[in-house]
N, C-alpha and C. Protein backbone atom coordinates (compact mmCIF):
# COMPACT_ATOMS: atom_id res chain seq x y z
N UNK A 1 54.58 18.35 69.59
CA UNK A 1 53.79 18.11 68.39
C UNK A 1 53.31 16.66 68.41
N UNK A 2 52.13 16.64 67.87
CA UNK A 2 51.66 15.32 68.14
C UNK A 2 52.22 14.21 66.95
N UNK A 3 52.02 12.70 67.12
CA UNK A 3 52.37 12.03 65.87
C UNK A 3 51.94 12.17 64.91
N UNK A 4 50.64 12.54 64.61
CA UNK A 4 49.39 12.65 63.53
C UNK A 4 50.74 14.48 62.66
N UNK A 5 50.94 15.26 63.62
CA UNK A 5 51.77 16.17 62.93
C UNK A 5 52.88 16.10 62.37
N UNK A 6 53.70 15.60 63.26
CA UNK A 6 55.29 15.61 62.62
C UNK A 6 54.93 14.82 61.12
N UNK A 7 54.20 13.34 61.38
CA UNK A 7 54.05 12.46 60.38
C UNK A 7 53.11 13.36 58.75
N UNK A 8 52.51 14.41 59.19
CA UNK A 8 52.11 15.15 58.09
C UNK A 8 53.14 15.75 57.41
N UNK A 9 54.02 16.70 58.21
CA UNK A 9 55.42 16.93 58.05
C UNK A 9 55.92 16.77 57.46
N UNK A 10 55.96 15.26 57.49
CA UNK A 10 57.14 14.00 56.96
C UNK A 10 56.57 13.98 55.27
N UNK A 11 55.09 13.77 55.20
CA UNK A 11 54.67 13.40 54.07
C UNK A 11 54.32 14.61 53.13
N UNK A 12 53.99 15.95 53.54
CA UNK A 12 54.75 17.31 52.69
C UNK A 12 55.83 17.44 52.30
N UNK A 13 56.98 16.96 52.98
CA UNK A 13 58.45 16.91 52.98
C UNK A 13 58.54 16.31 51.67
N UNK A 14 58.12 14.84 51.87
CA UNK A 14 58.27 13.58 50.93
C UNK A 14 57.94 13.94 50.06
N UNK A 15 56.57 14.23 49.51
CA UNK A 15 56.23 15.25 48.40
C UNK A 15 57.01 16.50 47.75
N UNK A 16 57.33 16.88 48.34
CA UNK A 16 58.57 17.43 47.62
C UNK A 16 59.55 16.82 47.46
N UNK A 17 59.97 15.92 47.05
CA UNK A 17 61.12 15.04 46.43
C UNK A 17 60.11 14.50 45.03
N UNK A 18 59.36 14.43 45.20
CA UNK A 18 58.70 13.58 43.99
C UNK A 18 59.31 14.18 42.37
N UNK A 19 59.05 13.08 42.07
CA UNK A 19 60.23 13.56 40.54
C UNK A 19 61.49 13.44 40.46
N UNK A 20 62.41 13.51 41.66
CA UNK A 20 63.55 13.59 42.14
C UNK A 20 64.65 12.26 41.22
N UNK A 21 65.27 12.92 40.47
CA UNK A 21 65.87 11.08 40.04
C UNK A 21 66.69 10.02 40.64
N UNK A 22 66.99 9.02 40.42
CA UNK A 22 66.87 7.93 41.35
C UNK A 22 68.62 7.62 41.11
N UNK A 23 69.26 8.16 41.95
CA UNK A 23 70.97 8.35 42.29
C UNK A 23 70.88 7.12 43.22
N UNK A 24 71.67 6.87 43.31
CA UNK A 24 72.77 5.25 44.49
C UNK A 24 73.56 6.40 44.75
N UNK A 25 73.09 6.57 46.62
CA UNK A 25 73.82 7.26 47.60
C UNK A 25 73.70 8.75 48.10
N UNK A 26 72.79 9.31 46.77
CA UNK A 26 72.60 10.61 46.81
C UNK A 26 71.54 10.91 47.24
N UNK A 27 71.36 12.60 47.58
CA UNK A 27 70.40 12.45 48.91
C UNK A 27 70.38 14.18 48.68
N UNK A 28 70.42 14.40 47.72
CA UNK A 28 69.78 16.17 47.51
C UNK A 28 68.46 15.91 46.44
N UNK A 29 67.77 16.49 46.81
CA UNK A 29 66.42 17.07 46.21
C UNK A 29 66.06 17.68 44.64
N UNK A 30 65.47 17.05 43.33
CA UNK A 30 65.67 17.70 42.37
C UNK A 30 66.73 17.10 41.73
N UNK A 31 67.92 16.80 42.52
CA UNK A 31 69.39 16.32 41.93
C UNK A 31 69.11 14.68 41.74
N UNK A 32 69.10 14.10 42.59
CA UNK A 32 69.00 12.96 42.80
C UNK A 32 69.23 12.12 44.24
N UNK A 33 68.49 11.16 44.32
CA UNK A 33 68.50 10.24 45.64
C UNK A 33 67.94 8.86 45.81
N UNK A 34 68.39 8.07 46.35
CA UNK A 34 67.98 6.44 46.34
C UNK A 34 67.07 6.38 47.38
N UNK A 35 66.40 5.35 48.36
CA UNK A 35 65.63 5.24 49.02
C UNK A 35 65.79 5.59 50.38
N UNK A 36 67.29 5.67 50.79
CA UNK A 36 67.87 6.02 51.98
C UNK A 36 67.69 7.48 52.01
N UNK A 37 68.66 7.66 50.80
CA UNK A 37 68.71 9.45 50.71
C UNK A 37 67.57 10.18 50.78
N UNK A 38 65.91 9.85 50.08
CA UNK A 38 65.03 10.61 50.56
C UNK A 38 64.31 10.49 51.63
N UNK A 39 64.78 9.23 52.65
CA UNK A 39 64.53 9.69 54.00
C UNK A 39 65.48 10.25 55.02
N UNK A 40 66.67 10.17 54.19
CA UNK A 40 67.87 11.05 55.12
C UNK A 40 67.24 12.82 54.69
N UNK A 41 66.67 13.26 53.65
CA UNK A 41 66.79 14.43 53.26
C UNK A 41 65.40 15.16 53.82
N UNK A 42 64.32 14.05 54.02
CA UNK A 42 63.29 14.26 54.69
C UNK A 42 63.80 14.75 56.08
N UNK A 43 64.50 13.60 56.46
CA UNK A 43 64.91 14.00 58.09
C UNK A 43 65.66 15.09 58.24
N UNK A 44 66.50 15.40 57.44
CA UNK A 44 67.01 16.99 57.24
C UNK A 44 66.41 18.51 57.07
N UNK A 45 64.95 18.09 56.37
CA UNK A 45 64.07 19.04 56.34
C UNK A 45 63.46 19.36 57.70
N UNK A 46 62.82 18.32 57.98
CA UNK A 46 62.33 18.26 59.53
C UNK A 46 62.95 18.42 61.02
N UNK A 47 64.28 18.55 61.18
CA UNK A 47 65.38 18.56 62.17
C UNK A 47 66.61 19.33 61.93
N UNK A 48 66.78 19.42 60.72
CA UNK A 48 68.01 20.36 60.22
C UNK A 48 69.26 19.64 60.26
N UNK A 49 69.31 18.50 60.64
CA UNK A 49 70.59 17.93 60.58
C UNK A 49 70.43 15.97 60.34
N UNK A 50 71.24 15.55 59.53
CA UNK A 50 71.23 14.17 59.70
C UNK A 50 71.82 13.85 61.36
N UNK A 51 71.21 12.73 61.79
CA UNK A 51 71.49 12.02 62.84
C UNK A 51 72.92 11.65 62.96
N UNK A 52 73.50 10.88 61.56
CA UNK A 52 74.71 10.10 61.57
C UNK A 52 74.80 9.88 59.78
N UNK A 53 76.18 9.99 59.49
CA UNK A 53 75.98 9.69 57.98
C UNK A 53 76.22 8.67 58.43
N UNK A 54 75.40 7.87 56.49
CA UNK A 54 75.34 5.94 56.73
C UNK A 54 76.73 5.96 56.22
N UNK A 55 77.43 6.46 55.47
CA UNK A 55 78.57 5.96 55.19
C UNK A 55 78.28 5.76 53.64
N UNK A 56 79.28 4.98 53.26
CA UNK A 56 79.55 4.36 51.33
C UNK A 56 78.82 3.29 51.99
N UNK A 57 78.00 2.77 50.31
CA UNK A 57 77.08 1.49 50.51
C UNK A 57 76.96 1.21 49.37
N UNK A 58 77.49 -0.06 48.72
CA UNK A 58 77.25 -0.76 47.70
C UNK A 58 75.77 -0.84 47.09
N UNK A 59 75.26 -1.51 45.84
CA UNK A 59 73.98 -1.57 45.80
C UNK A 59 73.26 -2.86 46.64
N UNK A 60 74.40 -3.80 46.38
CA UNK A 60 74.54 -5.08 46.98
C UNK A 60 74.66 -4.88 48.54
N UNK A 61 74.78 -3.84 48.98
CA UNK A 61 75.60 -3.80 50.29
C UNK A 61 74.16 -4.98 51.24
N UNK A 62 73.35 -5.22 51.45
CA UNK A 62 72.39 -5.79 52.55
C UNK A 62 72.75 -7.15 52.13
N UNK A 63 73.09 -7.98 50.73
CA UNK A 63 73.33 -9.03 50.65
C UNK A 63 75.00 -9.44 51.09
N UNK A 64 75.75 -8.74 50.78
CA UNK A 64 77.36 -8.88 51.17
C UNK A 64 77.58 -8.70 52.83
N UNK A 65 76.60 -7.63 53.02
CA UNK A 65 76.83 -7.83 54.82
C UNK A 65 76.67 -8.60 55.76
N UNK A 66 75.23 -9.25 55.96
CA UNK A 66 74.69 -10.70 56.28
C UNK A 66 74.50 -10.08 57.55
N UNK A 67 74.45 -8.59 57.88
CA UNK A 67 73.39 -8.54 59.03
C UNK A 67 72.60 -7.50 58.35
N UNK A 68 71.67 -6.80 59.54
CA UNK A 68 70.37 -5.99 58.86
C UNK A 68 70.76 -4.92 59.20
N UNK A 69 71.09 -3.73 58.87
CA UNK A 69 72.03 -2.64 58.79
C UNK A 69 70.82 -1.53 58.59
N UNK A 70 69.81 -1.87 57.75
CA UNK A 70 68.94 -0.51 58.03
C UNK A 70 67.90 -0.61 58.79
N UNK A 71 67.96 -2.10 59.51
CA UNK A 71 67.29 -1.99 60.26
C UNK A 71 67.37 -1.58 61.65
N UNK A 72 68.42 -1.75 62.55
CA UNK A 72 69.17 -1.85 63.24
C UNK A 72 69.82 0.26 63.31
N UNK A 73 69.72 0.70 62.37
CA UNK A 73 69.64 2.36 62.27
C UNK A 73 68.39 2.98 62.62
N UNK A 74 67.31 1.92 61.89
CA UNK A 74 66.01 2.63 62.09
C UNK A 74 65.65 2.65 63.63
N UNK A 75 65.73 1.16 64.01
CA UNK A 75 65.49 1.21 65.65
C UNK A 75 66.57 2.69 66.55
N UNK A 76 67.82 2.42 65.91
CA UNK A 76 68.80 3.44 66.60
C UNK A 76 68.24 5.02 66.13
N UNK A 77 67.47 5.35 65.32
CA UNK A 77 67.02 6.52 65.54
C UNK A 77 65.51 6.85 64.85
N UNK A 78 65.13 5.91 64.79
CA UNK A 78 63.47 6.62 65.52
C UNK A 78 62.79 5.34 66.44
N UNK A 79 63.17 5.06 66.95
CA UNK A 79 62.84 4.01 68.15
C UNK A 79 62.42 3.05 67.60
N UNK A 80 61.38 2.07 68.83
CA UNK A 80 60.78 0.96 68.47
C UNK A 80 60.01 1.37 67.37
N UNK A 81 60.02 -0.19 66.88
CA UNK A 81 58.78 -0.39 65.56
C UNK A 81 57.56 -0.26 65.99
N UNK A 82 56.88 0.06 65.18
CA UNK A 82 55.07 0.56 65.53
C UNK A 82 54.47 -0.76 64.65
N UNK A 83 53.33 -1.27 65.74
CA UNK A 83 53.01 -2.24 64.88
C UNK A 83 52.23 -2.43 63.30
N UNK A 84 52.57 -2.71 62.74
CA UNK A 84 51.92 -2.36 61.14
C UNK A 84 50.61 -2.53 61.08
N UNK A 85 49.54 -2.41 61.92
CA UNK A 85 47.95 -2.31 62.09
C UNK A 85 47.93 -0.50 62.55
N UNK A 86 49.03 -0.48 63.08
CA UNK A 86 49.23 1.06 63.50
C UNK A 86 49.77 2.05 62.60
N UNK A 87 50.23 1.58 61.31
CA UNK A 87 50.73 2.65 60.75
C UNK A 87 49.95 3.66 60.40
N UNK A 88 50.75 4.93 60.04
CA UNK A 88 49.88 6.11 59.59
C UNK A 88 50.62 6.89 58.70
N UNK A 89 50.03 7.78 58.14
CA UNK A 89 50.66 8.72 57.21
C UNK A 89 52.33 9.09 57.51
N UNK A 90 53.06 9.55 57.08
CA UNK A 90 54.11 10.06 57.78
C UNK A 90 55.10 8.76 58.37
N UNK A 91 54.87 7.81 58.36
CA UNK A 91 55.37 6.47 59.17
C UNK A 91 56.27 6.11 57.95
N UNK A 92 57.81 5.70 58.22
CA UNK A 92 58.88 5.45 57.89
C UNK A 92 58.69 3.75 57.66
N UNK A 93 58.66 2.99 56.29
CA UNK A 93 58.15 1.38 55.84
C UNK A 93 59.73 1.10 55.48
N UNK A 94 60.27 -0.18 56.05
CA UNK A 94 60.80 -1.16 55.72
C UNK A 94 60.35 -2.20 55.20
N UNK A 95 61.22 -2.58 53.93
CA UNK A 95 60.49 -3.69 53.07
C UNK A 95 61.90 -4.48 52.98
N UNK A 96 61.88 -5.66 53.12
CA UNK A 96 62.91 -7.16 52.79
C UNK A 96 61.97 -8.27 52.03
N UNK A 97 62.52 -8.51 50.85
CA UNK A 97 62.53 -8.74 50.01
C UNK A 97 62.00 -10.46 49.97
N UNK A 98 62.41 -11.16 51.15
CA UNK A 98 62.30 -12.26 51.78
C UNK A 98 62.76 -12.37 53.08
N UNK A 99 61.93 -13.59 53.94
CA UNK A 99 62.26 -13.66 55.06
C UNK A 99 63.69 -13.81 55.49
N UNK A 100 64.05 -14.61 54.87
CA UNK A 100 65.71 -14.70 55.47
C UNK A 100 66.55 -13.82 54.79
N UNK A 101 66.56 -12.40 54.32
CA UNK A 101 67.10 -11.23 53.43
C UNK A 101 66.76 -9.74 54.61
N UNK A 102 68.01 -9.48 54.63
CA UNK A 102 67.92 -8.19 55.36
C UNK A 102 66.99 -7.21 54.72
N UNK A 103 66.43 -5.97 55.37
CA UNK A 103 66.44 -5.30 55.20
C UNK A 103 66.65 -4.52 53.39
N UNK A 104 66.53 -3.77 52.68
CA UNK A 104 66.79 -3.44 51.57
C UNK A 104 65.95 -2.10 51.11
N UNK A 105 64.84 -2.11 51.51
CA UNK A 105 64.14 -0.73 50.84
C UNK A 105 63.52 0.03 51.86
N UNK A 106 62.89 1.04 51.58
CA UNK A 106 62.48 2.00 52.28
C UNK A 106 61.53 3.14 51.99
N UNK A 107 60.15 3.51 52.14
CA UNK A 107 59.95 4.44 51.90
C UNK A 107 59.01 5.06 53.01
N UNK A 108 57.95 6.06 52.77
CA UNK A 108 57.57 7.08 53.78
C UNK A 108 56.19 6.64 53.18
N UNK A 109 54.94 6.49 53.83
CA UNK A 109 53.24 5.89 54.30
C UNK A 109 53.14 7.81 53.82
N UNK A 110 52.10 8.04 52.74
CA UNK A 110 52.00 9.10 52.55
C UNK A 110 50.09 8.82 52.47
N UNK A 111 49.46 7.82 52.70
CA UNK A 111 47.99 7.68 52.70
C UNK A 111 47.97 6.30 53.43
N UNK A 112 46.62 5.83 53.70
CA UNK A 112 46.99 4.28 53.87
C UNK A 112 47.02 3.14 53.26
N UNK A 113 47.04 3.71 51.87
CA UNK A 113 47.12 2.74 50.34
C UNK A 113 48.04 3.67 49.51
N UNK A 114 49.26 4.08 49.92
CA UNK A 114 50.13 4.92 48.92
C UNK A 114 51.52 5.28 50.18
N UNK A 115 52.49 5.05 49.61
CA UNK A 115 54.06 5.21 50.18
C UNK A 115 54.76 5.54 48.64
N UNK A 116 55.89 6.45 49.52
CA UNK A 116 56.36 7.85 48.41
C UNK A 116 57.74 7.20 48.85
N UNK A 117 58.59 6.72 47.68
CA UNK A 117 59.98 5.93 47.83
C UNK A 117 60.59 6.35 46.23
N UNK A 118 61.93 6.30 46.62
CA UNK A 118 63.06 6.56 45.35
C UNK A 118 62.93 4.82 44.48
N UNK A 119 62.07 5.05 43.36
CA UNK A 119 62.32 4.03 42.59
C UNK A 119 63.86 3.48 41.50
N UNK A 120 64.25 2.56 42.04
CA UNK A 120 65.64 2.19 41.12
C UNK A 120 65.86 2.00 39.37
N UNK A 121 66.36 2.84 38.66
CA UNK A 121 66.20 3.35 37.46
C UNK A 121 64.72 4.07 36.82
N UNK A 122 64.47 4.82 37.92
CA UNK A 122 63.23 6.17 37.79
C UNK A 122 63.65 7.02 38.86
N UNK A 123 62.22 7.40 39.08
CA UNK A 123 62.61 8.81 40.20
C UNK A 123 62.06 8.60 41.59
N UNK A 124 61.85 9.37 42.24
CA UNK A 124 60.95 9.67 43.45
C UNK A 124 59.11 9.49 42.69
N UNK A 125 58.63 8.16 43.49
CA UNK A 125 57.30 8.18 43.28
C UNK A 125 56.10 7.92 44.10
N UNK A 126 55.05 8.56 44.24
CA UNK A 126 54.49 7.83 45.09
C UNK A 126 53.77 6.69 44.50
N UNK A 127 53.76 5.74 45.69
CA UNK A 127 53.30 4.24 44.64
C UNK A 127 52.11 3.88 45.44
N UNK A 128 51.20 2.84 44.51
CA UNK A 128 50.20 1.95 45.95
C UNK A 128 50.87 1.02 46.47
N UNK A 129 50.56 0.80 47.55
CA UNK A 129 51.03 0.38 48.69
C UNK A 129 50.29 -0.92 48.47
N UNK A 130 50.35 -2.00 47.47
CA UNK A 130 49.95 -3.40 46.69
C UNK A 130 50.14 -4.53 47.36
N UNK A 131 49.54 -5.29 47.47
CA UNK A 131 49.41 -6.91 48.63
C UNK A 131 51.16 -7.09 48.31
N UNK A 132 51.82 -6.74 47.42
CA UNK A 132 52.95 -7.42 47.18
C UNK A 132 53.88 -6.18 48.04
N UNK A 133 53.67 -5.05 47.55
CA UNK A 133 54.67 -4.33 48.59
C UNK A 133 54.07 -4.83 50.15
N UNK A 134 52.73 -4.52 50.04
CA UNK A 134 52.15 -4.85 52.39
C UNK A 134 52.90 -6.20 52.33
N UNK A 135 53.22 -7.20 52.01
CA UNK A 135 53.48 -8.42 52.35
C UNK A 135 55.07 -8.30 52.54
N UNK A 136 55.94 -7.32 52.18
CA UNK A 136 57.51 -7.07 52.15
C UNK A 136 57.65 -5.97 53.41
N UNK A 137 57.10 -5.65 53.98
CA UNK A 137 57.40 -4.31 55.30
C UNK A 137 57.60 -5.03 56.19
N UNK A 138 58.36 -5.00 56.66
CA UNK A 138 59.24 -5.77 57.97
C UNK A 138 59.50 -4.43 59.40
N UNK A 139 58.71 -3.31 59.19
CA UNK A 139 59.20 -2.70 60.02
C UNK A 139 58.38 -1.17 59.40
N UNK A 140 58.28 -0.88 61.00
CA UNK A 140 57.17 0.87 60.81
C UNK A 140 57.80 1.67 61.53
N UNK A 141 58.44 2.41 61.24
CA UNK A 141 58.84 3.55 62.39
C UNK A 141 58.08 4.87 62.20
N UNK A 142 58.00 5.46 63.47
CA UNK A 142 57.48 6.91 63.39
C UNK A 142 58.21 7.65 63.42
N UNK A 143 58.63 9.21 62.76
CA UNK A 143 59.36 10.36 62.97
C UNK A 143 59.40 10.51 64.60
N UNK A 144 60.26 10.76 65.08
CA UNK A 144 60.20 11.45 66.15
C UNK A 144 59.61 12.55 66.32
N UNK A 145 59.29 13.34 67.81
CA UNK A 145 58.88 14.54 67.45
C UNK A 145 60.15 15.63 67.48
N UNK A 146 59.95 16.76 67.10
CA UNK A 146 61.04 17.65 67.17
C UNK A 146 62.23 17.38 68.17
N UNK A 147 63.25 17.05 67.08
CA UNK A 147 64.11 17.36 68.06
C UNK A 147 65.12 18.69 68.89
């Protein structure tokens, strides 16, 4: 399957979470899920199985750790970063908050002015993708193709 597909995939998937309310840690559909969980549940739709659970994670957890922990997953399972002139629909966005700040958010490129992410005290939304979010993405990954 080509990238242009799986990444459609990804962003039907994502769309169905929308509305979804906004749980710390949770990662079912309808029920609730944070920013991790609706790309762990995406990736579950698309492959049938998580890769690796992340484990328990504070809300704080990227500031108490002092390394980059979702970033460092993302490379470990959907490869290198794609350069952000390259992104496309379906493409997996890391956002840090500041340069010297790990890692922290996450959502899924559902147009090329709109990414679909678990908002913290709301739900699953898709948002525009605003000079202030493009200026926080530290990182593009693509879905793999089928595994």
């Amino acid at each position: 399957m080509s990238d242009a597909g799986i990444g459609q995939l990804a962003v039907e998937a994502a769309r169905g979470w929308i509305g979804t309310p906004y749980r710390h840690q949770a990662s079912r559909k309808r029920v609730g899920c944070d920013c991790l969980g609706l790309v762990r549940g995406v990736w579950r739709e698309l492959y049938g199985r998580e890769p690796e659970a992340p484990g328990p994670y504070q809300p704080d957890w990227a500031e108490r750790a002092g390394n980059d922990r979702l970033l460092a997953a993302a490379i470990r399972h959907f490869g290198p970063a794609v350069p952000p002139a390259e992104m496309m629909a379906g493409d997996v966005l890391l956002f840090r908050w500041r340069a010297d700040c790990a890692a922290k958010h996450l959502g899924i490129l559902s147009t090329p002015g709109h990414f679909i992410h678990a908002y913290e005290q709301a739900a699953v939304i898709e948002s525009a993708l605003v000079p202030a979010w493009r200026r926080r993405v530290c990182g593009v990954f693509r879905f793999p193709d089928r595994i």
